[in-house]
Protein backbone atom coordinates (compact mmCIF):
# COMPACT_ATOMS: atom_id res chain seq x y z
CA UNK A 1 0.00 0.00 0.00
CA UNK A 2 1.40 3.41 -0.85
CA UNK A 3 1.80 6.05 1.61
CA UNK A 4 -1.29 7.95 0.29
CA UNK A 5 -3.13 4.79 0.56
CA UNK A 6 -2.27 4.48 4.16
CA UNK A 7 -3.12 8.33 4.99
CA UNK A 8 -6.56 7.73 3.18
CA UNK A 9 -7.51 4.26 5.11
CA UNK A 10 -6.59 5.99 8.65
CA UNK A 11 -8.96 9.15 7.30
CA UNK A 12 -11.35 6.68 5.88
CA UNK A 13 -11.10 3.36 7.73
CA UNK A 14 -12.79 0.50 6.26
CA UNK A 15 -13.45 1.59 3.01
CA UNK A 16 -12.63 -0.60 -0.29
CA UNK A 17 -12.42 2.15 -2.55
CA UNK A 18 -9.24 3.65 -0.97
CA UNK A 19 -7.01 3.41 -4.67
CA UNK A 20 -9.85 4.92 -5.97
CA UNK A 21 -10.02 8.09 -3.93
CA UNK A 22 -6.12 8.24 -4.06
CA UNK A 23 -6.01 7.68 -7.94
CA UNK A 24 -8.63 11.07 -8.15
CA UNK A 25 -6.85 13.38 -5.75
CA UNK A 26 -3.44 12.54 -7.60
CA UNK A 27 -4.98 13.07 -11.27
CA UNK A 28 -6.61 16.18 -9.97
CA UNK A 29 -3.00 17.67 -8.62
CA UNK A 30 -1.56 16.50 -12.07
CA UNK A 31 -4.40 18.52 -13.96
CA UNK A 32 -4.52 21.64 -11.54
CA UNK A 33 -0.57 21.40 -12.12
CA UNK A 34 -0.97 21.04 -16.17
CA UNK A 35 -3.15 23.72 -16.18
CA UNK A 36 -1.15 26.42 -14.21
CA UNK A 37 1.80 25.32 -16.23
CA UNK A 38 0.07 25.78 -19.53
CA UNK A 39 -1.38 29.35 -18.61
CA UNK A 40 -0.40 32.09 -20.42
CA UNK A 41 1.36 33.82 -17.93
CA UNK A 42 4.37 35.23 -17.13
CA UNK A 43 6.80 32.24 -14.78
CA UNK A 44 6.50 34.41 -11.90
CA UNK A 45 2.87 34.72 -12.24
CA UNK A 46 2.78 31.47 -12.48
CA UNK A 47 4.77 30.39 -9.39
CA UNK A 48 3.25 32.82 -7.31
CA UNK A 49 -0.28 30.80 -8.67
CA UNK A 50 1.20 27.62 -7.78
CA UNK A 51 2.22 28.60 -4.26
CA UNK A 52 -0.82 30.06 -3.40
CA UNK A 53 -2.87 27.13 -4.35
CA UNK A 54 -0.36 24.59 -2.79
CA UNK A 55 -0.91 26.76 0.41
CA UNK A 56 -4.55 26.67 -0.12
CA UNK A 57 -4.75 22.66 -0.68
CA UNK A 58 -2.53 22.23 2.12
CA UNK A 59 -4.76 24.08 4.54
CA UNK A 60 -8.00 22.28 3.44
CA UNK A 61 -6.02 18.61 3.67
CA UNK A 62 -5.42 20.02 7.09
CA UNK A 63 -8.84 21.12 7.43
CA UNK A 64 -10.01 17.58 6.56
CA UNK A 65 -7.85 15.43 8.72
CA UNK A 66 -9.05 17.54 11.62
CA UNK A 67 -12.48 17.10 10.98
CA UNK A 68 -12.14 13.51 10.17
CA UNK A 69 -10.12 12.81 13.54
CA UNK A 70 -12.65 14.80 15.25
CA UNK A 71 -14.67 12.67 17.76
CA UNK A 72 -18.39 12.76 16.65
């Protein structure tokens, strides 16, 4: 099992569909990474882009895991 495997079965224990769920989050990085590579803007536009919306998908990861750990 890959790491991201493992991260996803302790957020989601018990599910089948882990690879799944991994296999979308990683094409949807690659795409959101194709597409702010392919913009038409300048390469410091476009790093500034990219570390704003690593910063942003870091916080709502964050924002998951805590929720998900969260007692009910």
């Amino acid at each position: 099992m890959s790491d991201i495997d493992q991260a996803i079965a302790e957020i989601i224990p018990g599910r089948r569909d882990q690879s799944m769920l991994s296999g979308m989050l990683l094409g949807a990085l690659a795409g959101a990474a194709a597409a702010a590579l392919l913009a038409p803007r300048s390469g410091a536009a476009t790093r500034e882009l990219l570390r704003e919306r690593g910063l942003e998908l870091k916080d709502r990861a964050e924002e998951m895991l805590r929720s998900r750990r969260s007692p009910l």
